[in-house]
Protein backbone atom coordinates (compact mmCIF):
# COMPACT_ATOMS: atom_id res chain seq x y z
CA UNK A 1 -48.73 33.40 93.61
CA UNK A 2 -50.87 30.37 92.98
CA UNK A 3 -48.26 27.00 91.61
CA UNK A 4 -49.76 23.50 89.69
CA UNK A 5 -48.31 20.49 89.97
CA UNK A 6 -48.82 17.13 88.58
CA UNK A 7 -47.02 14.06 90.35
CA UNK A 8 -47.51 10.44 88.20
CA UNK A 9 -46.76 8.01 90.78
CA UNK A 10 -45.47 4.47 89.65
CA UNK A 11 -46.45 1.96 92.40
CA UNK A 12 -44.23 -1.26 93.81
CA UNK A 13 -46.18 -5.08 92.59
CA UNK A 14 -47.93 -5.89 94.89
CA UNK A 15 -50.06 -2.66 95.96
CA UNK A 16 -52.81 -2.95 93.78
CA UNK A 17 -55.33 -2.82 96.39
CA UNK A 18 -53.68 -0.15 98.47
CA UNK A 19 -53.49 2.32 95.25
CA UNK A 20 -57.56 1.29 94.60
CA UNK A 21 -58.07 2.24 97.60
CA UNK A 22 -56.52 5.49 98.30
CA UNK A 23 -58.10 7.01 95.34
CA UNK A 24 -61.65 6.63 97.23
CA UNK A 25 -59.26 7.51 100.70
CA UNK A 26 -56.81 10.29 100.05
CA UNK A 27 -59.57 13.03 98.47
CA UNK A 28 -60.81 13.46 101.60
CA UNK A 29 -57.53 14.16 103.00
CA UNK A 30 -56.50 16.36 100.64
CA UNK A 31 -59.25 18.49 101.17
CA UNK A 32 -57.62 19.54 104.77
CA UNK A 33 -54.25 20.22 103.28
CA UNK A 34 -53.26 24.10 103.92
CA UNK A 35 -53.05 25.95 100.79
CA UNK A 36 -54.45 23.32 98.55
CA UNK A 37 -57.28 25.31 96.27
CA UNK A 38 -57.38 22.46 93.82
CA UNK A 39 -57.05 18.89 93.31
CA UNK A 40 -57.72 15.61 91.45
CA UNK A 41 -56.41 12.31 91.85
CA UNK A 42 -56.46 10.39 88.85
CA UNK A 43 -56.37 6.81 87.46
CA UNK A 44 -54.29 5.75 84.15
CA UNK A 45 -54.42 3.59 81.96
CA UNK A 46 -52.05 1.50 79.06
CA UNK A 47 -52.01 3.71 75.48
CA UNK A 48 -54.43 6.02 76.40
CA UNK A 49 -57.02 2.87 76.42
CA UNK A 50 -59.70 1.21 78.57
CA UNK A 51 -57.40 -1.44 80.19
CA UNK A 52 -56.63 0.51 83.68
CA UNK A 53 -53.31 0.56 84.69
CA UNK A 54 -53.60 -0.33 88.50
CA UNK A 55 -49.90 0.37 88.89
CA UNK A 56 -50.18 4.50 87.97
CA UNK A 57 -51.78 7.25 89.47
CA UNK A 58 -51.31 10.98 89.09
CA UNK A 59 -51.65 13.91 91.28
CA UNK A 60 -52.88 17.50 89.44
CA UNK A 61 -52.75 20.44 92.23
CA UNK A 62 -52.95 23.84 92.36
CA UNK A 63 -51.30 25.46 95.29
CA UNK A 64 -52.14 28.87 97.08
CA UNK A 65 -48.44 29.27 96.60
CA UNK A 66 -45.17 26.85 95.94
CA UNK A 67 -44.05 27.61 99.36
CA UNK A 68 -47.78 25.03 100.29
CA UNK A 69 -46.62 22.59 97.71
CA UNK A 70 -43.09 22.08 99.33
CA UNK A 71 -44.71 21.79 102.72
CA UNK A 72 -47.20 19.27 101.68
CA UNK A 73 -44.39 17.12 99.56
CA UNK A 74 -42.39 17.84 103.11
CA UNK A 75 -44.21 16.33 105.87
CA UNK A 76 -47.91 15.15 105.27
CA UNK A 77 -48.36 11.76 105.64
CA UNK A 78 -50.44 11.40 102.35
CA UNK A 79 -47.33 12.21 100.19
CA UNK A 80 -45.01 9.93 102.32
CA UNK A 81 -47.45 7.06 102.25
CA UNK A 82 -46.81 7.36 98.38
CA UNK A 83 -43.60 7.39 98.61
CA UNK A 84 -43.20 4.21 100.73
CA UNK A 85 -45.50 2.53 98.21
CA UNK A 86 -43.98 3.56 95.01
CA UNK A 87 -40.67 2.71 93.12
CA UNK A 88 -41.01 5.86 90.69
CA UNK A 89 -42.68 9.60 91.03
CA UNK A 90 -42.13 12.62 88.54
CA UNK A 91 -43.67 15.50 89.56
CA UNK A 92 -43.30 18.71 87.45
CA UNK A 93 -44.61 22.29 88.57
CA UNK A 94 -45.93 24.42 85.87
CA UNK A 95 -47.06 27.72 85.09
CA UNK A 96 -50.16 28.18 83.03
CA UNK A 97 -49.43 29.99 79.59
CA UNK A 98 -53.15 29.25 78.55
CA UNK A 99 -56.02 27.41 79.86
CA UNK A 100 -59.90 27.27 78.76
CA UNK A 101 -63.18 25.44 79.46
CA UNK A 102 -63.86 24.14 82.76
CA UNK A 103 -63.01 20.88 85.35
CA UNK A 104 -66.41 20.31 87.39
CA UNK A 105 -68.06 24.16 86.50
CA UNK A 106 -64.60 25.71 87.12
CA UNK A 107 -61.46 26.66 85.70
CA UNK A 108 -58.54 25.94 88.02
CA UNK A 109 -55.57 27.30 85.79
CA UNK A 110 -57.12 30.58 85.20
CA UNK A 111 -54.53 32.34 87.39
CA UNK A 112 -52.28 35.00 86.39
CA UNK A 113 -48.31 34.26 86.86
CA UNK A 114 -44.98 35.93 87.37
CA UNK A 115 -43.44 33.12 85.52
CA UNK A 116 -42.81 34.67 81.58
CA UNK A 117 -43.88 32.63 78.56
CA UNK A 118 -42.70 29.83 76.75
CA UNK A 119 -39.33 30.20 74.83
CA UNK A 120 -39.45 28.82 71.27
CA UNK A 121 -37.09 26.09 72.34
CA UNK A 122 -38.38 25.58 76.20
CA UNK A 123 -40.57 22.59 77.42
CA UNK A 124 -44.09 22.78 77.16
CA UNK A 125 -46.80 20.60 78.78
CA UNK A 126 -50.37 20.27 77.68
CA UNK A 127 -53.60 18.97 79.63
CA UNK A 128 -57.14 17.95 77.73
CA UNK A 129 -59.77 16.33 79.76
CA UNK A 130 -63.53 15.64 79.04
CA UNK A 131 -66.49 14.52 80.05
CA UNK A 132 -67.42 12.08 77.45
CA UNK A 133 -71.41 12.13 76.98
CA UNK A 134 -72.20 7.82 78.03
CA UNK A 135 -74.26 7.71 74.80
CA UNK A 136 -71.21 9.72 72.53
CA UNK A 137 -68.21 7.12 74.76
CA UNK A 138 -68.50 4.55 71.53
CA UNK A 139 -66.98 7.00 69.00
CA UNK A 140 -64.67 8.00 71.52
CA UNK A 141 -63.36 5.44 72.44
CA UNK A 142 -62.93 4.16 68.47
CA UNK A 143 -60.79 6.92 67.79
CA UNK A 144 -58.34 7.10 70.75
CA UNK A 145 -55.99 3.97 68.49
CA UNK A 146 -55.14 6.42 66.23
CA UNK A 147 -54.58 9.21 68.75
CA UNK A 148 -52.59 7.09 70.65
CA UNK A 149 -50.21 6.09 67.44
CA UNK A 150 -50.05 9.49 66.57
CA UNK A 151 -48.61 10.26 70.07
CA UNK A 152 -46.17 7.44 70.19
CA UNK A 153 -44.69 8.76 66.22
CA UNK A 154 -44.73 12.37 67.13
CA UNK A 155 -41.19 14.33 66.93
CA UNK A 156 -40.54 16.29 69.84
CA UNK A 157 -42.87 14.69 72.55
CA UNK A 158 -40.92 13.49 75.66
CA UNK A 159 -44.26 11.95 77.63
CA UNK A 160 -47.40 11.19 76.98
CA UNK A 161 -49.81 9.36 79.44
CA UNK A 162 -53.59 9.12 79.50
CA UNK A 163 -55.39 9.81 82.94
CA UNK A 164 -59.10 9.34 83.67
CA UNK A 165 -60.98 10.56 86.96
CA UNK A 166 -63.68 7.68 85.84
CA UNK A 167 -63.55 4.75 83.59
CA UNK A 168 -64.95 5.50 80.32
CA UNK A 169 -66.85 8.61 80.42
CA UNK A 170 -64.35 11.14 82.58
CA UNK A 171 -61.08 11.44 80.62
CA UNK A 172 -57.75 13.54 80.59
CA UNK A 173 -54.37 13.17 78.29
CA UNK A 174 -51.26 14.83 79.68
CA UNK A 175 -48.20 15.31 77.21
CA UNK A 176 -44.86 17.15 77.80
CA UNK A 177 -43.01 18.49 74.44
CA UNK A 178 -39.37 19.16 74.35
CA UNK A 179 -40.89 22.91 72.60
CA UNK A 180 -44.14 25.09 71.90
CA UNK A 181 -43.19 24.09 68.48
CA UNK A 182 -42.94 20.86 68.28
CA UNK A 183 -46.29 20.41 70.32
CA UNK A 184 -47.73 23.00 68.22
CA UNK A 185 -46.46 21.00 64.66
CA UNK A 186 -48.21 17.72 65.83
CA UNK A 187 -51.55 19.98 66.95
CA UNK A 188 -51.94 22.13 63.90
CA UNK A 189 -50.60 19.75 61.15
CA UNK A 190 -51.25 16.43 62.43
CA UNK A 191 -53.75 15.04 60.71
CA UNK A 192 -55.21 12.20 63.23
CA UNK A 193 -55.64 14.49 65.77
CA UNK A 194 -57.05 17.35 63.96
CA UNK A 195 -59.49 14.75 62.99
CA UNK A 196 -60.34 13.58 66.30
CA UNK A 197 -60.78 17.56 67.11
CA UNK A 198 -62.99 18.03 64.63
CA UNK A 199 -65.37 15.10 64.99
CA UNK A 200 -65.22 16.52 68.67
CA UNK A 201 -66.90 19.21 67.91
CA UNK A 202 -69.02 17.88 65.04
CA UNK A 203 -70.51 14.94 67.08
CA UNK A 204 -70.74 16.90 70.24
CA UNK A 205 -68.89 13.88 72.54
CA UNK A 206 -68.31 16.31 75.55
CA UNK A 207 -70.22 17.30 78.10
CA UNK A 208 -67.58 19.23 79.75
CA UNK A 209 -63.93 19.74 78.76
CA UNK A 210 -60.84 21.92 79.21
CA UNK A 211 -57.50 22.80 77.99
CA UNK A 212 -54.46 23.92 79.20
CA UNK A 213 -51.28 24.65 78.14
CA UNK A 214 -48.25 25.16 80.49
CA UNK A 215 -44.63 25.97 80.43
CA UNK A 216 -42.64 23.63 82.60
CA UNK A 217 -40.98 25.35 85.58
CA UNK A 218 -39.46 21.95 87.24
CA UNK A 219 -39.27 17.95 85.92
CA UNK A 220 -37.95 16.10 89.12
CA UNK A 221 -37.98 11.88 90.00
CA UNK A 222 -38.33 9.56 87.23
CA UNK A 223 -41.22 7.57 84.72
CA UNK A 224 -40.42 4.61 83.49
CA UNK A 225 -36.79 4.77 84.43
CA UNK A 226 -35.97 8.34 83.35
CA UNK A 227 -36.96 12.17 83.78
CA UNK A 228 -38.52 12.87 80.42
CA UNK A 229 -36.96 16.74 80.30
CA UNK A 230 -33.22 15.81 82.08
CA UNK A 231 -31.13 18.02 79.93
CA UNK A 232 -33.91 20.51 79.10
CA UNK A 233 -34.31 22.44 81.94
């Protein structure tokens, strides 16, 4: 049964270099890793904005099976290299509940899964990433202020980070909700981002995009001193 994870690592002062670095570095390792059908390795950056934030990085996977994922997290010198370098990881595995559109001409979370769907009150987490067109990145850019506000005043949402493959133009946001519902009150009824959505697909920004929703099987290790779901799960 194929298994996604995401890991955010939080890196120690001092590595800024060594994190710039592995992102052109660890790709090409990852692509010998047993079991490992999918990956990306992913940048942040501070409110969802164009100042990078050379201290995060995140991990998306998606395993053969979880049995690969433990082994990996187990052993390979990739993961412990991390670990040596960073004072915080959370990595959560998830089960895809619904996923559409496509990461580089392919959709990685169309899998079909054991696991048994969201409960009203369970954890939910929710991926979006685009390719923003270079000549629609303006707008986009002009509108992710509100977004962001929107995210930080939102009832129910436990994290909320904004990743990027490449500055500007290749973008993803990642946000974990304490329910379907409370994810699905800010989506449907919140009106800054169901303006954002709509000028989306008014102005034609994206070149490519996808999104996925998944229920949260695991939240372990810590972001920014805590585990966003303890007491959830």
């Amino acid at each position: 049964m194929p298994h996604t994870t995401l890991t955010i690592f939080t890196l120690r002062p001092g590595t800024t270099r060594w994190g710039l670095a592995r992102m052109g570095t660890a790709p090409r390792q990852l692509q010998r890793v047993p079991g490992l059908r999918f990956f990306k390795m992913l940048g942040s950056g501070f409110d969802f904005g164009l100042k990078p934030n050379f201290r995060r990085y995140a991990l998306m996977a998606v395993w053969e099976t979880a049995a690969d994922a433990d082994a990996f997290r187990a052993s390979h010198p990739l993961w412990q290299a991390y670990q040596q370098h960073s004072t915080e990881q959370w990595t959560m595995s998830l089960a895809p509940l619904k996923a559409h559109g496509r990461w580089d001409g392919r959709n990685p979370f169309d899998y079909q899964t054991a696991e048994p769907a969201a409960a009203p009150d369970g954890p939910v987490a929710v991926l979006t990433r685009a390719s923003i067109k270079l000549w629609k990145a303006p707008q986009f850019w002009r509108a992710v202020p509100a977004t962001s506000a929107a995210f930080a005043r939102a009832e129910g949402v436990r994290a909320a980070i904004g990743l990027g493959e490449i500055p500007i133009v290749r973008q993803a946001t990642f946000s974990v909700w304490e329910s379907a519902g409370a994810m699905q009150q800010y989506a449907y009824r919140g009106a800054a981002h169901k303006g954002v959505i709509q000028r989306t697909r008014q102005e034609q920004w994206y070149g490519e995009e996808l999104f996925a929703r998944f229920r949260v099987l695991s939240s372990e290790g810590t972001l920014d001193g805590r585990n966003p779901l303890e007491g959830l799960l």
